[in-house]
N, C-alpha and C. Protein backbone atom coordinates (compact mmCIF):
# COMPACT_ATOMS: atom_id res chain seq x y z
N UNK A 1 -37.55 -35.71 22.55
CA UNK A 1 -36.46 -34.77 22.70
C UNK A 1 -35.11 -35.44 22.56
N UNK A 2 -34.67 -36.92 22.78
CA UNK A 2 -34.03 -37.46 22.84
C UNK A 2 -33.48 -37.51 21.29
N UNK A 3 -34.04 -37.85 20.35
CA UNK A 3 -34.01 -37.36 18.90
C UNK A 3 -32.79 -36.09 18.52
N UNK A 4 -33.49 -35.65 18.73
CA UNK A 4 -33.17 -33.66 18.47
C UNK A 4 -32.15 -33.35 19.21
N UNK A 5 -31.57 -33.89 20.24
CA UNK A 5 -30.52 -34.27 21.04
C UNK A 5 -29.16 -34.65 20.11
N UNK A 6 -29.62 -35.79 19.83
CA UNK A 6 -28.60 -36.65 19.06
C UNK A 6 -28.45 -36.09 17.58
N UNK A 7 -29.66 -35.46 17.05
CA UNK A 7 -29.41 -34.58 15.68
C UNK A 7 -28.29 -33.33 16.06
N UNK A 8 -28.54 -32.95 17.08
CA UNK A 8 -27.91 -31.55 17.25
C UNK A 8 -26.14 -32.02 17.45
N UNK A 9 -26.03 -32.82 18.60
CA UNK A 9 -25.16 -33.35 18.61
C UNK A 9 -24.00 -33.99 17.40
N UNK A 10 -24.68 -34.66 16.99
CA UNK A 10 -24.01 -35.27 15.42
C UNK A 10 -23.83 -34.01 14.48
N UNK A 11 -24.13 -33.14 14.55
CA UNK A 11 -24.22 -32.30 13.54
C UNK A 11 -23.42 -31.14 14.15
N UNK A 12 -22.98 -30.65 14.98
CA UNK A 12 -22.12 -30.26 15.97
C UNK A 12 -20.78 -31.17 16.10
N UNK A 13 -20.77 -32.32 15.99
CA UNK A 13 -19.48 -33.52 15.74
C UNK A 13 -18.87 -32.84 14.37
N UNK A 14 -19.95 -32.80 13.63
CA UNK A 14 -19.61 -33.00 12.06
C UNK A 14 -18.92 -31.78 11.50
N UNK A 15 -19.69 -30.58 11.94
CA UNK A 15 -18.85 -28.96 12.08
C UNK A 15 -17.77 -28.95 12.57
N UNK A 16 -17.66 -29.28 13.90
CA UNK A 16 -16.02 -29.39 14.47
C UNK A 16 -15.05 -30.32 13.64
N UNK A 17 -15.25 -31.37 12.78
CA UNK A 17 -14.25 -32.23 12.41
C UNK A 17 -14.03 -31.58 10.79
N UNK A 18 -15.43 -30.84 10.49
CA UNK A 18 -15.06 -30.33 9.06
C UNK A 18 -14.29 -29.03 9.38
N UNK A 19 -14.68 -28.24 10.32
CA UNK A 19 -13.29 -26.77 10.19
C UNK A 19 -12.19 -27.63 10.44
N UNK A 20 -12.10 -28.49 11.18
CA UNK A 20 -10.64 -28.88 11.26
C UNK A 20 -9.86 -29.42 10.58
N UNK A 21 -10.51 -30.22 9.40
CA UNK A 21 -9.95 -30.52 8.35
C UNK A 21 -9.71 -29.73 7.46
N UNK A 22 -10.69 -28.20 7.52
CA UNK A 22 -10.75 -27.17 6.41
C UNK A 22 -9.18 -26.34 7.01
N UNK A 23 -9.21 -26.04 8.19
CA UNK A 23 -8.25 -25.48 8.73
C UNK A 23 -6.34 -26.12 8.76
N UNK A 24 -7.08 -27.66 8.58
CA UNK A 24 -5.58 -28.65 8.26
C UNK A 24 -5.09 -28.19 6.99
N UNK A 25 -6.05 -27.99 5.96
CA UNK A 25 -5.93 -27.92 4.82
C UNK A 25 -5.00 -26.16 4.38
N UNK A 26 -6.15 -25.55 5.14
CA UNK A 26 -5.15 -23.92 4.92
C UNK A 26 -3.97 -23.64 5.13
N UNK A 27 -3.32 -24.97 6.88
CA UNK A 27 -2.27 -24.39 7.45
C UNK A 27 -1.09 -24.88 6.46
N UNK A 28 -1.39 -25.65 5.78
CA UNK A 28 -0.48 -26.67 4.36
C UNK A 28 -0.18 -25.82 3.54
N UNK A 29 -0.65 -24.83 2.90
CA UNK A 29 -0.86 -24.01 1.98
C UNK A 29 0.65 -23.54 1.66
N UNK A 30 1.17 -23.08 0.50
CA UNK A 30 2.64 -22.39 0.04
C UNK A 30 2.22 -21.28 0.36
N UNK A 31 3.60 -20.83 0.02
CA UNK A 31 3.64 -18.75 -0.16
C UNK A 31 4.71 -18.45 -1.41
N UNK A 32 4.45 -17.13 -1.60
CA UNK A 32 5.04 -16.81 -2.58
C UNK A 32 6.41 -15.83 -1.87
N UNK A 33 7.03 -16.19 -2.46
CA UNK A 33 8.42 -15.22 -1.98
C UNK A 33 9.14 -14.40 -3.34
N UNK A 34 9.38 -12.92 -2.86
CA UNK A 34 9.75 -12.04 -3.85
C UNK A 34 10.87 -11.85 -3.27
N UNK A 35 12.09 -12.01 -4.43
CA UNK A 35 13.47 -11.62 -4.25
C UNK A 35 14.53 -11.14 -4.74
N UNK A 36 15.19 -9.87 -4.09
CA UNK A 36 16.34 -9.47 -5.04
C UNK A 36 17.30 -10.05 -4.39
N UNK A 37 18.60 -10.22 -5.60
CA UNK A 37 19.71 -10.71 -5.31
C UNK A 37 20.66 -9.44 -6.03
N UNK A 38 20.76 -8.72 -5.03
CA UNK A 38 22.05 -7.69 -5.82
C UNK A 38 23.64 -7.40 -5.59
N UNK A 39 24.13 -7.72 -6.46
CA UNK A 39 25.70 -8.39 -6.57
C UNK A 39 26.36 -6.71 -7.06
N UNK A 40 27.95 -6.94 -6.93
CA UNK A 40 28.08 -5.84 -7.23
C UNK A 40 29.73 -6.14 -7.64
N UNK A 41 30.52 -5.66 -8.29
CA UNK A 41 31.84 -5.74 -8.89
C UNK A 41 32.43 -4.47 -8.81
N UNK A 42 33.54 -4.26 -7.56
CA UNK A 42 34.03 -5.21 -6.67
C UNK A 42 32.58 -5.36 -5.36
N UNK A 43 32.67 -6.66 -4.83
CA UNK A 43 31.84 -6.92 -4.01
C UNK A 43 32.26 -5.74 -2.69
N UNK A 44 31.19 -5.65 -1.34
CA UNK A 44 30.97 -5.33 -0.45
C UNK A 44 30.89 -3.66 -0.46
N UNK A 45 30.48 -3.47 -1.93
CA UNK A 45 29.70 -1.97 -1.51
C UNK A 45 28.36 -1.90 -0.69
N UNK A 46 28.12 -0.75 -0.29
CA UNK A 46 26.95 -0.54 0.69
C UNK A 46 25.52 -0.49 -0.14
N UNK A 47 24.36 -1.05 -0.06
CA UNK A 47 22.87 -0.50 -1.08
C UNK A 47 21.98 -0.20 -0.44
N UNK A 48 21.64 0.85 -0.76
CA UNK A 48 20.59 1.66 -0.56
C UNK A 48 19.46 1.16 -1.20
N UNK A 49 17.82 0.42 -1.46
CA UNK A 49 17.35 0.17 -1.96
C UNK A 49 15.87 1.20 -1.74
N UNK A 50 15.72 2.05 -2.66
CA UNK A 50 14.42 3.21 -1.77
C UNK A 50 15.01 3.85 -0.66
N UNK A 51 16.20 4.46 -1.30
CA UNK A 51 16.61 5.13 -0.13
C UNK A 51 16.48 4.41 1.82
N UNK A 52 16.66 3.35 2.22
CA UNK A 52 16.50 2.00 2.72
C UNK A 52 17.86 1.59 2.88
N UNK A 53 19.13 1.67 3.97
CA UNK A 53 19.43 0.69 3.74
C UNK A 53 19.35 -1.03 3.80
N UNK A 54 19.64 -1.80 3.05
CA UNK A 54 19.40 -3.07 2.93
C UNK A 54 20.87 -4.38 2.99
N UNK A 55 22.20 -3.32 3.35
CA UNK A 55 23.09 -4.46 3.32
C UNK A 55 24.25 -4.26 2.21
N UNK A 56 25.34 -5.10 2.15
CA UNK A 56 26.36 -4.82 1.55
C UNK A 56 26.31 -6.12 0.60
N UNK A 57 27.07 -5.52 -0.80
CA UNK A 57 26.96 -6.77 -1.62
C UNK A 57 27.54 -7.89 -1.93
N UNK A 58 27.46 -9.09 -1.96
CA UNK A 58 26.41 -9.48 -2.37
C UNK A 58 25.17 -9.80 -1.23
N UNK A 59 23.96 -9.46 -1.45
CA UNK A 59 22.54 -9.44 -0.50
C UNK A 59 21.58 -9.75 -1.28
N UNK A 60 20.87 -10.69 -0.66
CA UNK A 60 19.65 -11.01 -1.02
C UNK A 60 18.38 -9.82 -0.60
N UNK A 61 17.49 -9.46 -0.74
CA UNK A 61 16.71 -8.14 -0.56
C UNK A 61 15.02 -8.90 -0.38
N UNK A 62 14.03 -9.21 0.60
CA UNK A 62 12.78 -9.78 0.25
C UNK A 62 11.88 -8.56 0.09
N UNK A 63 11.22 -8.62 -0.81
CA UNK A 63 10.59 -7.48 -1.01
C UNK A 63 8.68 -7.57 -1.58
N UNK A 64 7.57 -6.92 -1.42
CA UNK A 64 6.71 -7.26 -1.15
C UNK A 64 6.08 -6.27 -2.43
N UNK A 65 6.35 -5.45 -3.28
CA UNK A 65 6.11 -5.69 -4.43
C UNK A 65 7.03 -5.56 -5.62
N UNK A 66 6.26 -5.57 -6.33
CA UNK A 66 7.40 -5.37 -8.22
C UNK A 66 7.13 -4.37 -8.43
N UNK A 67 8.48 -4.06 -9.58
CA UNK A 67 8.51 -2.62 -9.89
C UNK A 67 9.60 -2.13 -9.99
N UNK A 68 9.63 -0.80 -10.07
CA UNK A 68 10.94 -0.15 -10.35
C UNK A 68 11.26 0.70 -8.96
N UNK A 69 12.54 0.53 -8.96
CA UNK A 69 13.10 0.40 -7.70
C UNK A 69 14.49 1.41 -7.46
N UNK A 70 14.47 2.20 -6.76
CA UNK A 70 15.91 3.29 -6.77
C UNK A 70 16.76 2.42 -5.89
N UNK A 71 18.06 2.69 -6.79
CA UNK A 71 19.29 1.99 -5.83
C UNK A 71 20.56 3.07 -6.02
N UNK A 72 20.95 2.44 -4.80
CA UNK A 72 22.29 3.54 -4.31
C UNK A 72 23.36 2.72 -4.14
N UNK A 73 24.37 2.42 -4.66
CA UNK A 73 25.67 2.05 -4.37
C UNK A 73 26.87 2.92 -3.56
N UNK A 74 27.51 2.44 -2.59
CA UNK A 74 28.50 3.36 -2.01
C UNK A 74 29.69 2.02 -1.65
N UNK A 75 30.43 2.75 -1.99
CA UNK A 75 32.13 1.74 -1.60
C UNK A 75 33.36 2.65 -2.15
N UNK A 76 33.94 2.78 -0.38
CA UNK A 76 35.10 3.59 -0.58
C UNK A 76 36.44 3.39 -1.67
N UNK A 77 36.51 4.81 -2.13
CA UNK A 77 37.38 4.38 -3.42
C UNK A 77 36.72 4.07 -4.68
N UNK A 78 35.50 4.41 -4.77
CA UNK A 78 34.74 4.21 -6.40
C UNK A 78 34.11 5.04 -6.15
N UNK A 79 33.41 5.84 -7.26
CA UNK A 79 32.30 6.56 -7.66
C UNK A 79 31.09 6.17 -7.00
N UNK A 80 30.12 6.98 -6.13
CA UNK A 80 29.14 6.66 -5.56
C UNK A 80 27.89 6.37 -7.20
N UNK A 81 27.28 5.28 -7.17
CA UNK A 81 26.45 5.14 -8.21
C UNK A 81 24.62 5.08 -8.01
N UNK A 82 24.08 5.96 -8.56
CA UNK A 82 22.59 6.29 -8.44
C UNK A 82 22.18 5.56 -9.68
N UNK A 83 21.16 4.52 -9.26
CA UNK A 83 20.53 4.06 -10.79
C UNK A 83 19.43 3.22 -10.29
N UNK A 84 18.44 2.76 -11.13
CA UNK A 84 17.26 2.13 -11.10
C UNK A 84 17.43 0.91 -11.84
N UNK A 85 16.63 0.09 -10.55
CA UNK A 85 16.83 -1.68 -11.45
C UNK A 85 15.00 -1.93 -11.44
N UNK A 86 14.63 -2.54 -11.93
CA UNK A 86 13.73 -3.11 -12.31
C UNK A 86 13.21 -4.83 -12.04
N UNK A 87 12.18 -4.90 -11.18
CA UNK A 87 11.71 -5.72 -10.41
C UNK A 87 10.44 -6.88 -11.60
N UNK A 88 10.26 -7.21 -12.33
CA UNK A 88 9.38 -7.79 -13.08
C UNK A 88 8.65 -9.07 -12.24
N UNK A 89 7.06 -8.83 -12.83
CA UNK A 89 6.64 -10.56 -11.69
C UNK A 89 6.88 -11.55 -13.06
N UNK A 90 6.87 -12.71 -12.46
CA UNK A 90 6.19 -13.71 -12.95
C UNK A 90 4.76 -13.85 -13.65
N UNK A 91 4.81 -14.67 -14.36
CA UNK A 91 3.22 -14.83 -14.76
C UNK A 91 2.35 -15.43 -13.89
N UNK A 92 2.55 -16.10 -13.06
CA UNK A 92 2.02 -16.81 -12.19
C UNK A 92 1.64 -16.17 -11.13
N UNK A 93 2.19 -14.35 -10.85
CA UNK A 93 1.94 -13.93 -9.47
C UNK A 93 1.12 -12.40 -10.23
N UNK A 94 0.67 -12.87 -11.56
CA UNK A 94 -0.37 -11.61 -11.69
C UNK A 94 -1.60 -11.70 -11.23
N UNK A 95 -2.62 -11.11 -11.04
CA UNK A 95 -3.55 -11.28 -10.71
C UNK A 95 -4.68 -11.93 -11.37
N UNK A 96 -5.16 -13.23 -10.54
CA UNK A 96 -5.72 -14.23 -10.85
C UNK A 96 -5.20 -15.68 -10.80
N UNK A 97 -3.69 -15.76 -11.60
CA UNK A 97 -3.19 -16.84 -11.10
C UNK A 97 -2.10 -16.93 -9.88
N UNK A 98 -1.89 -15.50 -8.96
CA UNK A 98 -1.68 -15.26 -8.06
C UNK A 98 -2.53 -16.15 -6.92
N UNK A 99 -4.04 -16.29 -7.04
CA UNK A 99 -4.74 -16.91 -5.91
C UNK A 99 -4.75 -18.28 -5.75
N UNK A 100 -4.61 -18.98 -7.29
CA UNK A 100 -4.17 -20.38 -7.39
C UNK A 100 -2.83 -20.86 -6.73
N UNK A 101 -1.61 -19.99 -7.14
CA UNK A 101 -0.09 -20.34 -6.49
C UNK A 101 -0.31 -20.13 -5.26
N UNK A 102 -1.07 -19.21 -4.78
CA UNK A 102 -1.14 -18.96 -3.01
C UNK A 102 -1.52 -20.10 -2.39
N UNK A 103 -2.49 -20.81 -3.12
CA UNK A 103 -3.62 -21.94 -2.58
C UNK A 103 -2.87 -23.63 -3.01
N UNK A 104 -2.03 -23.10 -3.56
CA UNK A 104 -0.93 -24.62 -3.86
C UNK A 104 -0.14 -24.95 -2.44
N UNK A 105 0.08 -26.50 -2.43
CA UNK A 105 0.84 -26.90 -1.38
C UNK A 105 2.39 -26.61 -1.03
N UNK A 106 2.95 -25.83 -2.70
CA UNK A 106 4.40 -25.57 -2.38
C UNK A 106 4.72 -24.12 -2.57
N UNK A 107 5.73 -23.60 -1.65
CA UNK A 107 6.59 -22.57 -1.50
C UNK A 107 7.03 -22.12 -3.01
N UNK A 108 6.83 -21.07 -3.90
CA UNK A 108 7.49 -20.70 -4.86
C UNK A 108 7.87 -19.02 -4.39
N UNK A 109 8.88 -19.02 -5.42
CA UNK A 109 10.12 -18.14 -5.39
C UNK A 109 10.24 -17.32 -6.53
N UNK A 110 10.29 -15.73 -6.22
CA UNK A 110 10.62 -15.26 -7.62
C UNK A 110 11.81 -14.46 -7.06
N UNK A 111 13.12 -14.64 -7.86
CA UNK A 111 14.13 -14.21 -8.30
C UNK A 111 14.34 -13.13 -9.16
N UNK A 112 15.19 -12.03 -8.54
CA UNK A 112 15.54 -11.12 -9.94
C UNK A 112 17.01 -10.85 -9.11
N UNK A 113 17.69 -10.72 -10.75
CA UNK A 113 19.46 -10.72 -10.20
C UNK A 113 19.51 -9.57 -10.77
N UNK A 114 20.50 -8.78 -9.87
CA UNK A 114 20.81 -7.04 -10.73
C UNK A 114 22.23 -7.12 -10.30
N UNK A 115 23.27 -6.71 -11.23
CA UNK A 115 24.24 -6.42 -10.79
C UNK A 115 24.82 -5.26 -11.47
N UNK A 116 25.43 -5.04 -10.70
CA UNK A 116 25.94 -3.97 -11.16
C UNK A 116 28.12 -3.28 -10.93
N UNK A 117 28.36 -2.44 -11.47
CA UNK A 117 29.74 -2.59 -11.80
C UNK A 117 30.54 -0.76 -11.38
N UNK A 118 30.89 -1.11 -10.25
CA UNK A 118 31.09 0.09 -9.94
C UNK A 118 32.90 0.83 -10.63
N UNK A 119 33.10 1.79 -10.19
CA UNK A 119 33.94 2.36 -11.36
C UNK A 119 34.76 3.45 -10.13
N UNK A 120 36.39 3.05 -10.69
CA UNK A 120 36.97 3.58 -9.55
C UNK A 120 37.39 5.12 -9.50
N UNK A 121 37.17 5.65 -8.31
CA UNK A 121 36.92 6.99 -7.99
C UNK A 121 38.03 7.44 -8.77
N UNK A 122 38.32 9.11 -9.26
CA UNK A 122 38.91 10.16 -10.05
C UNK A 122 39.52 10.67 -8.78
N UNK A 123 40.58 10.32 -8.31
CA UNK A 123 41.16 11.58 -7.48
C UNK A 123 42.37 12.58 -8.03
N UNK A 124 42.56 12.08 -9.76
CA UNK A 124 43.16 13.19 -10.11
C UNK A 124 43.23 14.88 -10.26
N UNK A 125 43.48 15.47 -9.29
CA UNK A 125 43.32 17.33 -9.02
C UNK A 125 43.13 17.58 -10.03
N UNK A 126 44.43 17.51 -11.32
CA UNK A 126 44.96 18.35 -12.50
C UNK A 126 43.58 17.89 -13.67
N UNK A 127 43.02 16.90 -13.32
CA UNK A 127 41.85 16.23 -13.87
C UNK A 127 40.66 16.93 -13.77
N UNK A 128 40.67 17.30 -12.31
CA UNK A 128 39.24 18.00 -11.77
C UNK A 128 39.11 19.04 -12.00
N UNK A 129 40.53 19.89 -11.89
CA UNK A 129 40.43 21.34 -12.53
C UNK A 129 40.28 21.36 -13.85
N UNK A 130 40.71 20.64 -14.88
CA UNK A 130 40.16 20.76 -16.22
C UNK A 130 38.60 20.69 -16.20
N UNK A 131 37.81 19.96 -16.01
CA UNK A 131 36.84 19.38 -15.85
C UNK A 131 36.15 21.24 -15.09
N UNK A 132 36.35 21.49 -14.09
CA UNK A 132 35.76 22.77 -14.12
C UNK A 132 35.81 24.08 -15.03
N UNK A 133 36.81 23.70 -15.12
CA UNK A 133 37.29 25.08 -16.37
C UNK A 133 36.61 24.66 -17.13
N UNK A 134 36.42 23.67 -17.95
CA UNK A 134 35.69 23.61 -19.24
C UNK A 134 34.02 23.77 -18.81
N UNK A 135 33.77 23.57 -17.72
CA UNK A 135 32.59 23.64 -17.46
C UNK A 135 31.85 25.27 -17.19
N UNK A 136 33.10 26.34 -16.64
CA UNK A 136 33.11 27.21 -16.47
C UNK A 136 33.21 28.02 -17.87
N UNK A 137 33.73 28.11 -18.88
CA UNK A 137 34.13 28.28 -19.99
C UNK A 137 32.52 27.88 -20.70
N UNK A 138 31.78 27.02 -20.65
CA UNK A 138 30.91 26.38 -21.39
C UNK A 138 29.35 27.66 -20.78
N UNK A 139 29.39 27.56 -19.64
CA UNK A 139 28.84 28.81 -18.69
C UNK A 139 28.90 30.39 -19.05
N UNK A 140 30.04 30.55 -19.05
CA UNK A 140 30.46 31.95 -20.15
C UNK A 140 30.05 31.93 -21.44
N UNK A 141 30.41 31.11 -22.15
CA UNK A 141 29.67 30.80 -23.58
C UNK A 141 28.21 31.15 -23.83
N UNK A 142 27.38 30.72 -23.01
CA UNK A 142 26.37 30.68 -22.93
C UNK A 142 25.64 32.24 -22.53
N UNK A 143 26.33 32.48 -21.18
CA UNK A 143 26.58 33.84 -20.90
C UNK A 143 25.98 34.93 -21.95
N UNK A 144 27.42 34.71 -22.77
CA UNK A 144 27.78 36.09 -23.62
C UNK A 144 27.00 35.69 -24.54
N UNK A 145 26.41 34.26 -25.51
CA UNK A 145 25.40 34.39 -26.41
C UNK A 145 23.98 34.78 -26.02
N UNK A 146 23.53 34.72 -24.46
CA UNK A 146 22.06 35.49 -24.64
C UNK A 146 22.49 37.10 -24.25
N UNK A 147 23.62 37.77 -24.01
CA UNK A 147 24.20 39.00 -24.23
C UNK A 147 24.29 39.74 -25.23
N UNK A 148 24.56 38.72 -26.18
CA UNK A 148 24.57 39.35 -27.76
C UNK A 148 23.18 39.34 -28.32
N UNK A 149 22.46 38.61 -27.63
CA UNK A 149 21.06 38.62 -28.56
C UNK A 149 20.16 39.50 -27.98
N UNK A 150 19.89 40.65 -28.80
CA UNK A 150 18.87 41.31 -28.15
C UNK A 150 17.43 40.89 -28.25
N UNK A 151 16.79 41.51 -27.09
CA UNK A 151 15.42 41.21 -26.82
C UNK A 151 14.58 42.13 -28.20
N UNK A 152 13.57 41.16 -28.49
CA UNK A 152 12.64 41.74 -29.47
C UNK A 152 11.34 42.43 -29.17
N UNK A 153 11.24 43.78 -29.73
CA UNK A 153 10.52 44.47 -29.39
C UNK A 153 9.01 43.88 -29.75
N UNK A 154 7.73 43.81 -29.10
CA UNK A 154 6.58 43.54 -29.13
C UNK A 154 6.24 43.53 -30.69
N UNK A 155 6.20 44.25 -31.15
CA UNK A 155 5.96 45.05 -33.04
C UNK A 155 6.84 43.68 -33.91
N UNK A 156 7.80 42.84 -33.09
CA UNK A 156 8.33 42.07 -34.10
C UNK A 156 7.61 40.61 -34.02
N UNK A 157 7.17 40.55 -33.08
CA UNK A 157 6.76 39.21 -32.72
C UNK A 157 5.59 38.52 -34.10
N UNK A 158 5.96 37.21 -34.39
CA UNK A 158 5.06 37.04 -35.51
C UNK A 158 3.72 37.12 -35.59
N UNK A 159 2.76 37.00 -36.04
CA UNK A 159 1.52 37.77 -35.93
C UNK A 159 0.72 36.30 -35.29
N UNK A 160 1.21 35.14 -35.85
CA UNK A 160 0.35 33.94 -35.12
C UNK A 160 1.14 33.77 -33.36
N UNK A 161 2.30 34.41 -33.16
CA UNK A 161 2.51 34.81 -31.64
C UNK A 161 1.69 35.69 -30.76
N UNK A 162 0.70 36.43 -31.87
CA UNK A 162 0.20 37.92 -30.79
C UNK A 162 -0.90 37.32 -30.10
N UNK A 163 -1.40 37.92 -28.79
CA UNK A 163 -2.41 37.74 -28.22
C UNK A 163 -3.95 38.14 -29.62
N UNK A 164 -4.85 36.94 -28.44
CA UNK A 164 -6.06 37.27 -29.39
C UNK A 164 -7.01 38.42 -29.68
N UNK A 165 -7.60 39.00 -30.34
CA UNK A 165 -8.27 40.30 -30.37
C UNK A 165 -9.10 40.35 -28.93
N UNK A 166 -8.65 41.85 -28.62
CA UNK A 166 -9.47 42.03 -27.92
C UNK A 166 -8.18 42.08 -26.50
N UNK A 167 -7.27 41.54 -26.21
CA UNK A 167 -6.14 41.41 -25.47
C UNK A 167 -5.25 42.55 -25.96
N UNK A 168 -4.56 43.56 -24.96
CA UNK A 168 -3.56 44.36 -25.61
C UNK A 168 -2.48 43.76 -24.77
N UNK A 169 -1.19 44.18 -25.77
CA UNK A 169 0.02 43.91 -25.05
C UNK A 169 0.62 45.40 -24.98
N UNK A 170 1.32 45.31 -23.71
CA UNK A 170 2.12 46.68 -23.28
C UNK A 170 3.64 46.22 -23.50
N UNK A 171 4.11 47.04 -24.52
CA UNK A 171 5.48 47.01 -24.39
C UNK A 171 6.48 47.79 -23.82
N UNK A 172 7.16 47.24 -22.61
CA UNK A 172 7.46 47.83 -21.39
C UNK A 172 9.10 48.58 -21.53
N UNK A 173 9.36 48.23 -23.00
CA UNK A 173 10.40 49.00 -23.73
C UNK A 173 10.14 49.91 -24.39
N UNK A 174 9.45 50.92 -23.84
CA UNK A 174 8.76 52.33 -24.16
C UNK A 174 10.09 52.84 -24.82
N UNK A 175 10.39 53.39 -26.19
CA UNK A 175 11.34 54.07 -26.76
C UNK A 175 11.36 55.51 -25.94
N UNK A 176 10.24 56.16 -25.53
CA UNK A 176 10.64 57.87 -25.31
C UNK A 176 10.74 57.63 -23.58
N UNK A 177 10.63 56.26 -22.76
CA UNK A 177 11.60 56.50 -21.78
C UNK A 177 10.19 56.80 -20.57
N UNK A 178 8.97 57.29 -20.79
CA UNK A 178 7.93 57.33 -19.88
C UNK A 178 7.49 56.20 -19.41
N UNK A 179 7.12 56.30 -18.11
CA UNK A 179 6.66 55.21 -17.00
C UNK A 179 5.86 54.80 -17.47
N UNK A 180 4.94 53.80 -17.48
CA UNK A 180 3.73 53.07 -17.37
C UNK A 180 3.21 52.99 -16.56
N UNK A 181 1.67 53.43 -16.88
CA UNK A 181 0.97 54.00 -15.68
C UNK A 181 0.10 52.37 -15.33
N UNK A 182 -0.51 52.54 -14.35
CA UNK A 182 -1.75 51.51 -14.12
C UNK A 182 -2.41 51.93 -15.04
N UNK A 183 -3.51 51.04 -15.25
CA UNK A 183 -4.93 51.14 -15.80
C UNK A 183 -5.99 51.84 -14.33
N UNK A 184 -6.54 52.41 -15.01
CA UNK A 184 -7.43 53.04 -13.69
C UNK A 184 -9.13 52.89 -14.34
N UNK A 185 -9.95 52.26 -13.04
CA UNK A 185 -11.18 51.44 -13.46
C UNK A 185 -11.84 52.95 -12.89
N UNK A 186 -12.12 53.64 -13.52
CA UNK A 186 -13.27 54.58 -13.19
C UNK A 186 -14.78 54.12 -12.81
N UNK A 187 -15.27 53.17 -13.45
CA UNK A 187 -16.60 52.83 -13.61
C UNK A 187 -16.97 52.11 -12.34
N UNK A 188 -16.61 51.60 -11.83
CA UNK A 188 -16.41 51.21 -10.59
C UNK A 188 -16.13 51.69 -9.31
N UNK A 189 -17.04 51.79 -8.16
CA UNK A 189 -16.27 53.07 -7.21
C UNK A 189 -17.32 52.31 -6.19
N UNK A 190 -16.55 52.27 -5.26
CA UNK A 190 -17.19 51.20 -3.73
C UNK A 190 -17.58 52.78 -2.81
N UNK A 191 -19.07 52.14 -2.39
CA UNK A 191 -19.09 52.52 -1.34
C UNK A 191 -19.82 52.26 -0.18
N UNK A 192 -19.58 52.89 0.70
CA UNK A 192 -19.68 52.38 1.89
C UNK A 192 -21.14 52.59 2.93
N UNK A 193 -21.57 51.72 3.85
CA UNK A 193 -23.18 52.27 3.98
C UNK A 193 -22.70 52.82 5.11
C-alpha cells in the first residue's frame, strides 16, 4: 500500500504544479482593445454615440463591437449634426485570428478616428422666412398639380393593369350617380340547431 501511496501522491504533486503553471500562463495573456477617438471642429461639442451619451469632444469611446454606429453632435451655436461613422476591424480580430491575438502575451489596440466638422447655426429670421415660403410655395405646387389631374376612370386603365379573369373591378365613379350595393351571398344561409 505504501507504493500506491506515493503513486497517488506524486501524481497529485504533478496536477497541482501543472494547473499552476497552466493558470500562470493564462493570467499573462493580452487583450484586445476597441477604440473610437472622435474629434470634432470646433472642439467640445456634446456625442451621442447610439443614442448613449459618451462625452464631449475630443473623447476616446471603448467599444465592444464593429460596425456602423449613429452619432449625434450638439454644441451651442452650430447646427445640431445627425450622421453615421463607421467602425471597421482589423484583420487580426476576425474570426479565427481573433483567438490567436487573444492568446498572445501583448495588449493590442484597434483605433478608428472620426471627425467631424460642425457648421455654425442660421439665426438669420429674414433667412428662415424665405426658406419657409419657398417651402410652402413648393407644397402648393404640388397641391394644385394633383388638382389638375383628374382621376382615371376604370375603362382607361391599360389592359396589362386590369385584374386577372375572373376578378371584377367596381368602378365607384358610377356616371348615373346610384349607390353601390353589397354583393349579397344567397347560397349560403346559417342555421341554427
Amino acid at each position: 500500500m505504501n507504493c500506491i501511496d506515493r503513486l497517488l501522491s506524486k501524481a497529485c504533486l504533478q496536477t497541482i504544479v501543472c494547473t499552476f503553471v497552466i493558470g500562470a500562463c493564462f493570467s499573462t495573456l493580452g487583450c484586445v482593445r476597441r477604440k473610437l477617438n472622435i474629434t470634432s471642429s470646433p472642439p467640445g461639442a456634446l456625442v451621442y454615440l447610439n443614442d448613449r451619451e459618451v462625452g464631449r469632444t475630443p473623447v476616446d469611446v471603448d467599444i465592444t463591437y464593429y460596425g456602423t454606429y449613429d452619432v449625434r453632435l450638439l454644441k451651442k451655436g452650430y447646427e445640431p449634426l445627425s450622421t453615421s461613422g463607421d467602425a471597421p476591424g482589423p484583420l487580426w480580430d476576425l474570426p479565427g485570428p481573433d483567438f490567436i491575438a487573444e492568446l498572445l502575451p501583448v495588449n493590442l489596440t484597434s483605433e478608428t478616428d472620426w471627425h467631424y466638422e460642425l457648421e455654425t447655426e442660421d439665426n438669420d429670421a429674414d433667412a428662415l422666412l424665405k426658406r419657409a415660403e419657398e417651402l410652402r410655395n413648393s407644397f402648393q405646387e404640388a397641391l394644385s398639380e394633383e388638382a389638375t389631374d383628374p382621376a382615371k376612370p376604370i375603362s382607361d386603365i391599360h389592359k396589362e393593369d386590369q385584374p386577372p379573369a375572373g376578378l371584377q373591378m367596381i368602378d365607384l365613379a358610377e356616371p348615373d350617380g346610384e349607390a353601390i350595393q353589397p354583393a349579397q351571398d344567397n347560397g349560403a344561409e346559417e342555421t341554427t340547431p
